[in-house]
C-alpha atoms as a PDB file:
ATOM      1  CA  UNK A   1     134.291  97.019 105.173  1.00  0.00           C
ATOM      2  CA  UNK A   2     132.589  94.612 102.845  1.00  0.00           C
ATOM      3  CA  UNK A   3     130.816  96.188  99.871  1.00  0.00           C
ATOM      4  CA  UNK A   4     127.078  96.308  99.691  1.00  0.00           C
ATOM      5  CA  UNK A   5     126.126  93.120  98.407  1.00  0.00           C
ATOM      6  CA  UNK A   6     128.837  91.143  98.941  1.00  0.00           C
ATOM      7  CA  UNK A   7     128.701  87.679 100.905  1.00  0.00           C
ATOM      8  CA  UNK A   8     131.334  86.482 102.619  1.00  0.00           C
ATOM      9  CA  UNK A   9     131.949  83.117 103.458  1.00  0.00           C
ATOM     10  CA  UNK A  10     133.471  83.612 106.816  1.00  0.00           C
ATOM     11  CA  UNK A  11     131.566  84.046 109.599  1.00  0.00           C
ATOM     12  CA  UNK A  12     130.738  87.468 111.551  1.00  0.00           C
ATOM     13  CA  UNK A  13     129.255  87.635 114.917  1.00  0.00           C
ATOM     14  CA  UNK A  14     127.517  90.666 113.843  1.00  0.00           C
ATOM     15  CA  UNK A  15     125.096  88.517 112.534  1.00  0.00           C
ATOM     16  CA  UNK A  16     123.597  87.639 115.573  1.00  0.00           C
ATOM     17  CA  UNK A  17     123.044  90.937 116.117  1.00  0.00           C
ATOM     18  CA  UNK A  18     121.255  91.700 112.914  1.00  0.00           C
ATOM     19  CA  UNK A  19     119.072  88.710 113.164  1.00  0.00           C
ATOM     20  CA  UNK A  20     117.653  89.189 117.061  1.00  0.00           C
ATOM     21  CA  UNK A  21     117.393  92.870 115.625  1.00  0.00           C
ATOM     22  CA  UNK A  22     115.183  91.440 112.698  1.00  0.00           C
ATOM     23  CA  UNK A  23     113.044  88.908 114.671  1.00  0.00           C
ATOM     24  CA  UNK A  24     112.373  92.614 117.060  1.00  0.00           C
ATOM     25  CA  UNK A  25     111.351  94.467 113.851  1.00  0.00           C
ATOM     26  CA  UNK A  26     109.413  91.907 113.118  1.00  0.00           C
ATOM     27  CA  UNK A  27     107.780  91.266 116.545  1.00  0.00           C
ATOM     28  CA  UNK A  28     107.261  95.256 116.817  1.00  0.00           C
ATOM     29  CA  UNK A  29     105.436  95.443 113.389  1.00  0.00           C
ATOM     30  CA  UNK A  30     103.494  93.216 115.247  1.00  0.00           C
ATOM     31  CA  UNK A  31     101.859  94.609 118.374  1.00  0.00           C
ATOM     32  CA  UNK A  32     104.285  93.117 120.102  1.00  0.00           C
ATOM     33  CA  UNK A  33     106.607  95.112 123.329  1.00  0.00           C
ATOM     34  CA  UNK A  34     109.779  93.426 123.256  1.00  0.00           C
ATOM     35  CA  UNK A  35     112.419  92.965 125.493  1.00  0.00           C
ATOM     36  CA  UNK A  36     115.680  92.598 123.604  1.00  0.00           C
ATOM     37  CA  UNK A  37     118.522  90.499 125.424  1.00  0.00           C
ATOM     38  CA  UNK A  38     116.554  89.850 128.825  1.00  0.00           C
ATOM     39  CA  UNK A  39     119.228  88.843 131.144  1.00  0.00           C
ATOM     40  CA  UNK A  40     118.617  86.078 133.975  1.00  0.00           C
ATOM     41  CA  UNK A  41     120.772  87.813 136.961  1.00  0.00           C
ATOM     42  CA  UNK A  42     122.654  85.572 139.435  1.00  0.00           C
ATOM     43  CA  UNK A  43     121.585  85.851 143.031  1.00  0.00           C
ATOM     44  CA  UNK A  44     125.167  85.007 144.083  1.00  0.00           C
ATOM     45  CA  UNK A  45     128.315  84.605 142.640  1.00  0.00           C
ATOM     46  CA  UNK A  46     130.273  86.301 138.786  1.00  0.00           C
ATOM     47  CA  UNK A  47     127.500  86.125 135.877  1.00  0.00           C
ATOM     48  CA  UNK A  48     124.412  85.022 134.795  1.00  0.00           C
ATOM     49  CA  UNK A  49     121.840  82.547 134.900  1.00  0.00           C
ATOM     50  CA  UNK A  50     121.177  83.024 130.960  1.00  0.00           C
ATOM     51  CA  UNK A  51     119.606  84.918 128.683  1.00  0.00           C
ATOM     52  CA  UNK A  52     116.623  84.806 126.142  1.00  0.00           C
ATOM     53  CA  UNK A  53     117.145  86.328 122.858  1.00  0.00           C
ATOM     54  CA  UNK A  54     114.075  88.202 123.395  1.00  0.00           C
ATOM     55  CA  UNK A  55     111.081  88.859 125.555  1.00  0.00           C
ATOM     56  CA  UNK A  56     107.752  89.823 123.893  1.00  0.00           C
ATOM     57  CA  UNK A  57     104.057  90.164 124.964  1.00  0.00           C
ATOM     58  CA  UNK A  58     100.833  91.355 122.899  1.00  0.00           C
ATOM     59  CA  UNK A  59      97.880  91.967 124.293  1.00  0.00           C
ATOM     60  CA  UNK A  60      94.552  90.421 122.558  1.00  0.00           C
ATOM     61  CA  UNK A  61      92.995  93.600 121.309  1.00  0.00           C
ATOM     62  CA  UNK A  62      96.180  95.049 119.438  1.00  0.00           C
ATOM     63  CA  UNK A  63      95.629  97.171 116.181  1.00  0.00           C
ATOM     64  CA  UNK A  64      97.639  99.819 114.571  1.00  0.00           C
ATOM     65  CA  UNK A  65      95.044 102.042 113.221  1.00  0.00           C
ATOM     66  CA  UNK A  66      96.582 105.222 111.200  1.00  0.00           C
ATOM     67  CA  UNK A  67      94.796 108.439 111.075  1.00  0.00           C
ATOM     68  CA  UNK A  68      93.247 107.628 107.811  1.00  0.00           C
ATOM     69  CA  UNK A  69      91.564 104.487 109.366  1.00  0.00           C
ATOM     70  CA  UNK A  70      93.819 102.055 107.920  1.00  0.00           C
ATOM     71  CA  UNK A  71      94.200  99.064 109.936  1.00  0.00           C
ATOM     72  CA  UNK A  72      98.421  97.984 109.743  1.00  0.00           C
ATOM     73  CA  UNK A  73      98.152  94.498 108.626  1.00  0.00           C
ATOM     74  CA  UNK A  74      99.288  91.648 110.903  1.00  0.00           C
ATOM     75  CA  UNK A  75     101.046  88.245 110.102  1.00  0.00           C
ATOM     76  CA  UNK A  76      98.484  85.500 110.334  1.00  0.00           C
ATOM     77  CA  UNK A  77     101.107  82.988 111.158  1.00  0.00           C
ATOM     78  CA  UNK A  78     102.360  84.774 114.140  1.00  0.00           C
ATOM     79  CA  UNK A  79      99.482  86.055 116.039  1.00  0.00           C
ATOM     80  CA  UNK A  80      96.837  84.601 117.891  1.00  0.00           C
ATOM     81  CA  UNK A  81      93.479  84.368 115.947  1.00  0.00           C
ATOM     82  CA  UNK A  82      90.943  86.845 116.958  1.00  0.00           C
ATOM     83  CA  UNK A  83      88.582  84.880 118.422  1.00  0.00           C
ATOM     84  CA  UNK A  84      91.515  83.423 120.926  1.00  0.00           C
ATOM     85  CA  UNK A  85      91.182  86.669 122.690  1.00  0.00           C
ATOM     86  CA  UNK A  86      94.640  85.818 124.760  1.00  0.00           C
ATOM     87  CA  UNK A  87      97.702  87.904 126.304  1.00  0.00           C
ATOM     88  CA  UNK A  88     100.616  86.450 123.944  1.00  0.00           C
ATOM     89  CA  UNK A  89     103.594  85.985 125.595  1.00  0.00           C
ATOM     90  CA  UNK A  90     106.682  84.619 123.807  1.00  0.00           C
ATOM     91  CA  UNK A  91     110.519  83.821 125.095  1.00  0.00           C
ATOM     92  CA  UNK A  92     112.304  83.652 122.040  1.00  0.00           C
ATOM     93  CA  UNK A  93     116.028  82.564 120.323  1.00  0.00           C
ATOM     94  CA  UNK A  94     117.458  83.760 117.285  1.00  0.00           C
ATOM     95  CA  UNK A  95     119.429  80.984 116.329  1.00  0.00           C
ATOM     96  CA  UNK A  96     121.062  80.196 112.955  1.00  0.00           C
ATOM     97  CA  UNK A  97     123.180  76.817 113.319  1.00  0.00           C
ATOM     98  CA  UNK A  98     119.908  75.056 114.874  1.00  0.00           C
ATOM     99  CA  UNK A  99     116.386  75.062 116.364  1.00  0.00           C
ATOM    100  CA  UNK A 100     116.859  74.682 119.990  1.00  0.00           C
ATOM    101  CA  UNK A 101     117.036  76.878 123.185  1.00  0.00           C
ATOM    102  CA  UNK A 102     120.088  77.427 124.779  1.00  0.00           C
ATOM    103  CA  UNK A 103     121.807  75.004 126.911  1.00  0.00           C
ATOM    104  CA  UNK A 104     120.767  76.431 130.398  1.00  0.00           C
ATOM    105  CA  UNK A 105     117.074  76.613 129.162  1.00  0.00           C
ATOM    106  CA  UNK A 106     117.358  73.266 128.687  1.00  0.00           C
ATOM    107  CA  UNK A 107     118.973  71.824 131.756  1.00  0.00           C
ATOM    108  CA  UNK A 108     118.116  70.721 135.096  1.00  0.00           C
ATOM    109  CA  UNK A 109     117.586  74.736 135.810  1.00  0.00           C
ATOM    110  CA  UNK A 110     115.251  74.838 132.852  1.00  0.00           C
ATOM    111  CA  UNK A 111     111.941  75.301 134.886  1.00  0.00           C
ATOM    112  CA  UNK A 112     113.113  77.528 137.909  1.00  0.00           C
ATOM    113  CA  UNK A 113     114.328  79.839 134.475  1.00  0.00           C
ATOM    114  CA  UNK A 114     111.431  79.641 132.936  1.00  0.00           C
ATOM    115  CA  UNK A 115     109.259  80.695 135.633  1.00  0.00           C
ATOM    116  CA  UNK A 116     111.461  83.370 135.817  1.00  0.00           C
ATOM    117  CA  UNK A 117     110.886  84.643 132.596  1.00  0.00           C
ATOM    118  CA  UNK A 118     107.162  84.350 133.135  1.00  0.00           C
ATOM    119  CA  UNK A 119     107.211  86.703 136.449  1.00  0.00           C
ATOM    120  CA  UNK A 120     108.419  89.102 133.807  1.00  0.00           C
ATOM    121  CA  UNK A 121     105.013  89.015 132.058  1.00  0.00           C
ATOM    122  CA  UNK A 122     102.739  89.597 134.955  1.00  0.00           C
ATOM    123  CA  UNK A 123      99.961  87.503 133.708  1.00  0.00           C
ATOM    124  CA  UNK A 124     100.434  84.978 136.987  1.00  0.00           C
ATOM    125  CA  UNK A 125      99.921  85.940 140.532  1.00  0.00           C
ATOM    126  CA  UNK A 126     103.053  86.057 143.152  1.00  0.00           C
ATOM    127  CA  UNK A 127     101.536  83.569 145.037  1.00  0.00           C
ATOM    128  CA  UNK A 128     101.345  80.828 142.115  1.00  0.00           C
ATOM    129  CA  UNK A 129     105.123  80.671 142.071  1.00  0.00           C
ATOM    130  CA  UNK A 130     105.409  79.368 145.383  1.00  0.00           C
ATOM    131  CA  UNK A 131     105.661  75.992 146.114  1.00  0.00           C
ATOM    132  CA  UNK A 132     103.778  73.632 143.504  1.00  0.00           C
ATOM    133  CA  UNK A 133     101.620  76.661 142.257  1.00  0.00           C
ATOM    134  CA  UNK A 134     100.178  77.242 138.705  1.00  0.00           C
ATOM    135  CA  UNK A 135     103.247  78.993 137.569  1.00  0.00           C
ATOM    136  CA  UNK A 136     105.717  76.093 138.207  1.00  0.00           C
ATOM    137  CA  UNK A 137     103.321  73.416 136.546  1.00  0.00           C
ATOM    138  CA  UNK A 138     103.349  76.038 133.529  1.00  0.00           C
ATOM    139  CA  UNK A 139     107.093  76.130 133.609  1.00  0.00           C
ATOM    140  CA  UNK A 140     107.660  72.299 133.516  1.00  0.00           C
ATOM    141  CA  UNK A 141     105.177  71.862 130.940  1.00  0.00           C
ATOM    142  CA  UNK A 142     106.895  74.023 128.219  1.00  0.00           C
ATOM    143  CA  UNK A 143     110.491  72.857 129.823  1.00  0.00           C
ATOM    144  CA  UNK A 144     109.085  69.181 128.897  1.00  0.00           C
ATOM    145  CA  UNK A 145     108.343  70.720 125.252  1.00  0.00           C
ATOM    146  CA  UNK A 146     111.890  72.117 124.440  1.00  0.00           C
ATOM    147  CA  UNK A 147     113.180  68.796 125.297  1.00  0.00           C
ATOM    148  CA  UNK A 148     111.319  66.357 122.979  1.00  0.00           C
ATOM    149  CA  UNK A 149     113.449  65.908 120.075  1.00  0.00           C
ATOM    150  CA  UNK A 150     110.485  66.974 117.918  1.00  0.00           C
ATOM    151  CA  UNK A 151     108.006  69.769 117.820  1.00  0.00           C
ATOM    152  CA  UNK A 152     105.115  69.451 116.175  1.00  0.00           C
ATOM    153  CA  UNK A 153     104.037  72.763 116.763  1.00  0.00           C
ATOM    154  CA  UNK A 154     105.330  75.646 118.923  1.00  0.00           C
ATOM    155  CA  UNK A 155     105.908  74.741 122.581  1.00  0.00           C
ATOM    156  CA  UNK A 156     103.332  76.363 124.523  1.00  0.00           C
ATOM    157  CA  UNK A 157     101.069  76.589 127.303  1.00  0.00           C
ATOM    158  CA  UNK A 158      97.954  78.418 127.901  1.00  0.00           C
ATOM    159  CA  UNK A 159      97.231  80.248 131.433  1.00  0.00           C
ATOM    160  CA  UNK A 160      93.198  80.200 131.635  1.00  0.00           C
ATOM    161  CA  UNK A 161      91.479  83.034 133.227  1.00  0.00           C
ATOM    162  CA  UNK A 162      89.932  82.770 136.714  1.00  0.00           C
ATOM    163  CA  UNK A 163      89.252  84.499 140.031  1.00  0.00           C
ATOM    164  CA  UNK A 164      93.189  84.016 140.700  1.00  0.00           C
ATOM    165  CA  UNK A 165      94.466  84.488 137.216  1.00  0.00           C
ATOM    166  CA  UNK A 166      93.239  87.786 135.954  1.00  0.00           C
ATOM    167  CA  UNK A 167      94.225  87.799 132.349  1.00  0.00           C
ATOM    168  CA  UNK A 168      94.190  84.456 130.239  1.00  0.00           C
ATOM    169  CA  UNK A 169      97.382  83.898 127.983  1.00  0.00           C
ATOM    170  CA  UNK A 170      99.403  81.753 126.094  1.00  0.00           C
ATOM    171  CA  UNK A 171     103.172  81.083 127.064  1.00  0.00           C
ATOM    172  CA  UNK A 172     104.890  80.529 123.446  1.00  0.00           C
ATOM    173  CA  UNK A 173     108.541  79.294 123.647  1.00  0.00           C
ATOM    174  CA  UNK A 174     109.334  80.332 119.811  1.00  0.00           C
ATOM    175  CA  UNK A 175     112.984  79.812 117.842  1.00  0.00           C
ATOM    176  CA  UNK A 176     113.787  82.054 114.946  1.00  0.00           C
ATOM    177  CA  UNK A 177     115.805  80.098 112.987  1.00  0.00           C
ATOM    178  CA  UNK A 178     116.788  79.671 108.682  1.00  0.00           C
ATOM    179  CA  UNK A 179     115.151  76.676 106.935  1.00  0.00           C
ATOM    180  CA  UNK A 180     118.859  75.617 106.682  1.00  0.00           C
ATOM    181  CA  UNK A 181     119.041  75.090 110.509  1.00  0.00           C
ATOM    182  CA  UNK A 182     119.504  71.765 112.266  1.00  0.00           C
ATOM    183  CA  UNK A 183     116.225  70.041 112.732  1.00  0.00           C
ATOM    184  CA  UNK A 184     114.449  72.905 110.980  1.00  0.00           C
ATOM    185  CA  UNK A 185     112.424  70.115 109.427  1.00  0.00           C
ATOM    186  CA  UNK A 186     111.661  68.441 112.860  1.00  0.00           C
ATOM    187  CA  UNK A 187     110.748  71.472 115.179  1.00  0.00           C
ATOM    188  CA  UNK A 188     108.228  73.974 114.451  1.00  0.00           C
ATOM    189  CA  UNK A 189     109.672  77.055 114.151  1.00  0.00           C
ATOM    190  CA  UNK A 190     109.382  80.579 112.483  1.00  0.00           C
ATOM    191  CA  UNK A 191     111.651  81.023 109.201  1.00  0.00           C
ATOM    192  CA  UNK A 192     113.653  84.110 109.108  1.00  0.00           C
ATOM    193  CA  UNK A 193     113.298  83.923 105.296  1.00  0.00           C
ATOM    194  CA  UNK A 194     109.560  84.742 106.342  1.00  0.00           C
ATOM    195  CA  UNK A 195     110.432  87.515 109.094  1.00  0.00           C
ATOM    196  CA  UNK A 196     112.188  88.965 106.816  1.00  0.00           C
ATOM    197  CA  UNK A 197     109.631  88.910 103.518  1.00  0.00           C
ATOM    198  CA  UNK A 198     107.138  90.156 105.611  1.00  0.00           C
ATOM    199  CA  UNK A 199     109.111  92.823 107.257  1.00  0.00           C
ATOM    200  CA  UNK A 200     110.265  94.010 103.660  1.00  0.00           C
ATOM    201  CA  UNK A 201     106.519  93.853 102.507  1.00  0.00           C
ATOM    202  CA  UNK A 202     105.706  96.400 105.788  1.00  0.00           C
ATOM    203  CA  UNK A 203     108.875  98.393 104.639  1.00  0.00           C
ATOM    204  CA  UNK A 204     107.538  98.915 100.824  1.00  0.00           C
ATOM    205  CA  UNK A 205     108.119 102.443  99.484  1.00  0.00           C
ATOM    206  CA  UNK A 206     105.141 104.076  99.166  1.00  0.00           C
ATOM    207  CA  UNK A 207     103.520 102.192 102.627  1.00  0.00           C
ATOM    208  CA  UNK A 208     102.208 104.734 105.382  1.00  0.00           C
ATOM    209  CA  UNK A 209     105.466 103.945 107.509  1.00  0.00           C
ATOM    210  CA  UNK A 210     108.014 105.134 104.061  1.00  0.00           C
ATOM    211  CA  UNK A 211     107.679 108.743 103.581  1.00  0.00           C
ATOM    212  CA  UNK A 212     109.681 109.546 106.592  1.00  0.00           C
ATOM    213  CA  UNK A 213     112.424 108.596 105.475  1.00  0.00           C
ATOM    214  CA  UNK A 214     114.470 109.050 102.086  1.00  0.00           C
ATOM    215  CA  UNK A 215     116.558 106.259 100.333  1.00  0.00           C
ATOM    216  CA  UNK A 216     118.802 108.976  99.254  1.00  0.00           C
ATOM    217  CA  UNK A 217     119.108 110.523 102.549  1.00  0.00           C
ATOM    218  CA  UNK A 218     120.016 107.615 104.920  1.00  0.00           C
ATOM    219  CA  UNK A 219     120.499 110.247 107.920  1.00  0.00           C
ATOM    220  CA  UNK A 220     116.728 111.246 107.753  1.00  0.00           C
ATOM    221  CA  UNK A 221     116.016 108.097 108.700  1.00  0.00           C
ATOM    222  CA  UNK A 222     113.985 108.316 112.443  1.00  0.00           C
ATOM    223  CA  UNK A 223     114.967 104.852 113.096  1.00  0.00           C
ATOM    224  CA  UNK A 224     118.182 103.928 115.147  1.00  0.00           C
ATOM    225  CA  UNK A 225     120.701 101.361 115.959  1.00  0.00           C
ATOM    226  CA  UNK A 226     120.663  98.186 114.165  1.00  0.00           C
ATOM    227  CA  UNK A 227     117.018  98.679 112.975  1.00  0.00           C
ATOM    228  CA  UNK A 228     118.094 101.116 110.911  1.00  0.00           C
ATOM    229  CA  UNK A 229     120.649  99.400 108.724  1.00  0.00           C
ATOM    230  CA  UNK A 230     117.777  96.912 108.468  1.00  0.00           C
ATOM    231  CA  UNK A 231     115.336  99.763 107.220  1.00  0.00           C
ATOM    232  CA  UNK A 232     118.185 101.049 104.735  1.00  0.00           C
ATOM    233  CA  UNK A 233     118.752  97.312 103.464  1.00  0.00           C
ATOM    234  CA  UNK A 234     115.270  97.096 102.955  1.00  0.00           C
ATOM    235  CA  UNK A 235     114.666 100.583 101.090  1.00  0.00           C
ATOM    236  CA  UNK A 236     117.739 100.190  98.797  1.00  0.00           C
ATOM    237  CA  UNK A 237     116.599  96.686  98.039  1.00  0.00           C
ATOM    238  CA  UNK A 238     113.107  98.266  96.800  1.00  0.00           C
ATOM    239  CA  UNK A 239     114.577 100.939  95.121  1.00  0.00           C
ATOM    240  CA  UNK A 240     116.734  98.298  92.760  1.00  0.00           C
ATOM    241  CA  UNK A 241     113.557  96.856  92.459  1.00  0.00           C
ATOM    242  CA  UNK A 242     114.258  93.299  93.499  1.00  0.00           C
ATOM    243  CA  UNK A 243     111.594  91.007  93.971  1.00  0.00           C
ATOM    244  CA  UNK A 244     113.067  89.144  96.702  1.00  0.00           C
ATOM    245  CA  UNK A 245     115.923  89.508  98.786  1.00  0.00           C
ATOM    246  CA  UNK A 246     117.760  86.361 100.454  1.00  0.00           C
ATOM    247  CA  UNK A 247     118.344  86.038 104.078  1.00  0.00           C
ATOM    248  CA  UNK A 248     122.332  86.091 103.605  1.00  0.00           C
ATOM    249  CA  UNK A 249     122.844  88.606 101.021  1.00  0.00           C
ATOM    250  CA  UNK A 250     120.150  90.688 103.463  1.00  0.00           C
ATOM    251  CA  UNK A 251     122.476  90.023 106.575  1.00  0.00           C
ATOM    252  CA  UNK A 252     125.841  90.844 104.445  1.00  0.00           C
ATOM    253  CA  UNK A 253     124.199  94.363 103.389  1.00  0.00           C
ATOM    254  CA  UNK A 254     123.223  95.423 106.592  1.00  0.00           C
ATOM    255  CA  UNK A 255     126.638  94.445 107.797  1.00  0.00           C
ATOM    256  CA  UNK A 256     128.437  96.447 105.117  1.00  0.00           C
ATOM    257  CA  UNK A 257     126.726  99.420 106.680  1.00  0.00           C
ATOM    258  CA  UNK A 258     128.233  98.705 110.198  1.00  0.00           C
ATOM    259  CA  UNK A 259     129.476 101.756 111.249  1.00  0.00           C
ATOM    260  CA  UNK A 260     133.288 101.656 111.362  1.00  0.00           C
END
């Protein structure tokens, strides 16, 4: 086991792991219900379709309110503004090497896939996924997006709200991805530098969601799975009172905590 701290140069697959597990954290801290590894099941045949990193959807009124009235605070750059009073619905990759969807997403299946994911929100009607309906036109319009070989901003599509459509929404197709990515610079993107400055800013000692749990106590800790060597990376990073914490010593930390 690597030593607290410690980088190593050679690659784990663990850290897939801890980053879809950090987008989550960061998603759930939020308002956001997320789906983690939403499989695309085969109708026939040994497989799958594909899979999305993660499914997540936040509905427009969201607030964490504590029971001292404070209000949790959200990140500006990740939900909708207020007065764009939309479901938010987001398929989302993790990806460190580079800012693209997966290769399935982005083949001639792409669409068909897509609308699949969106059935999983709920925001679109059974009826507009027949034939040329709404849902399919939605598909093929963010399917179009994830091919251009730049994004100027997220690839989405909004859903307006009518007698057929009940809710209004926005279909985001988001990548979590390093500024050291491929085409990081071309494709807009969220930085897991950020997820994970503003997830450590949530996870401050002394915040309302810190004093149930003890940095000297790691099997207090409420929290469980791979979101909990996050929380522990996080505390123990506050407690040697670092100011910041980069993305790859963060990811070789919670590794060294893997349990054996």
């Amino acid at each position: 086991m690597n030593q607290v701290g410690s980088v190593s140069t050679q690659y784990d697959p663990r850290r897939a792991e801890v980053l879809e597990a950090l987008a989550c954290l960061y998603l759930r801290l939020n308002g956001y219900f997320c789906i983690s590894n939403y499989l695309y099941h085969l109708v026939e045949g040994f497989g799958l379709d594909t899979e999305s990193d993660l499914l997540a959807i936040r509905l427009p009124h969201q607030e964490e309110v504590l029971q001292n009235g404070r209000r949790q605070p959200n990140d500006d750059t990740l939900v909708l503004p207020g007065d764009q009073p939309l479901v938010d619905c987001v398929i989302a990759e993790v990806k460190e090497p580079s800012v693209e969807f997966n290769a399935r997403l982005r083949g001639s299946d792409g669409p068909r896939l897509i609308a699949a994911a969106l059935r999983m929100f709920g925001v679109l009607r059974g009826d507009t996924f027949e034939g040329d309906g709404m849902a399919l036109s939605v598909a093929k319009l963010l399917y179009e997006q994830i091919s251009e070989p730049h994004w100027a901003r997220i690839p989405s599509a909004e859903i307006a709200q009518t007698d057929q459509n009940r809710y209004g929404a926005l279909v985001r197709m988001v990548v979590f991805a390093p500024k050291t990515a491929k085409h990081a610079a071309d494709r807009k993107h969220f930085d897991l530098h950020h997820v994970l400055a503003f997830t450590r800013s949530r996870m401050r000692l002394g915040e309302p969601c810190a004093p149930y749990r003890d940095p000297a106590l790691p099997s207090t800790s409420p929290w469980r799975g791979c979101a909990r060597l996050i929380v522990q990376t996080v505390d123990e990073s506050h407690s040697l009172g670092e100011v910041d914490l980069p993305l790859d010593v963060f990811v070789a930390r919670v590794i060294a905590r893997w349990p054996a």
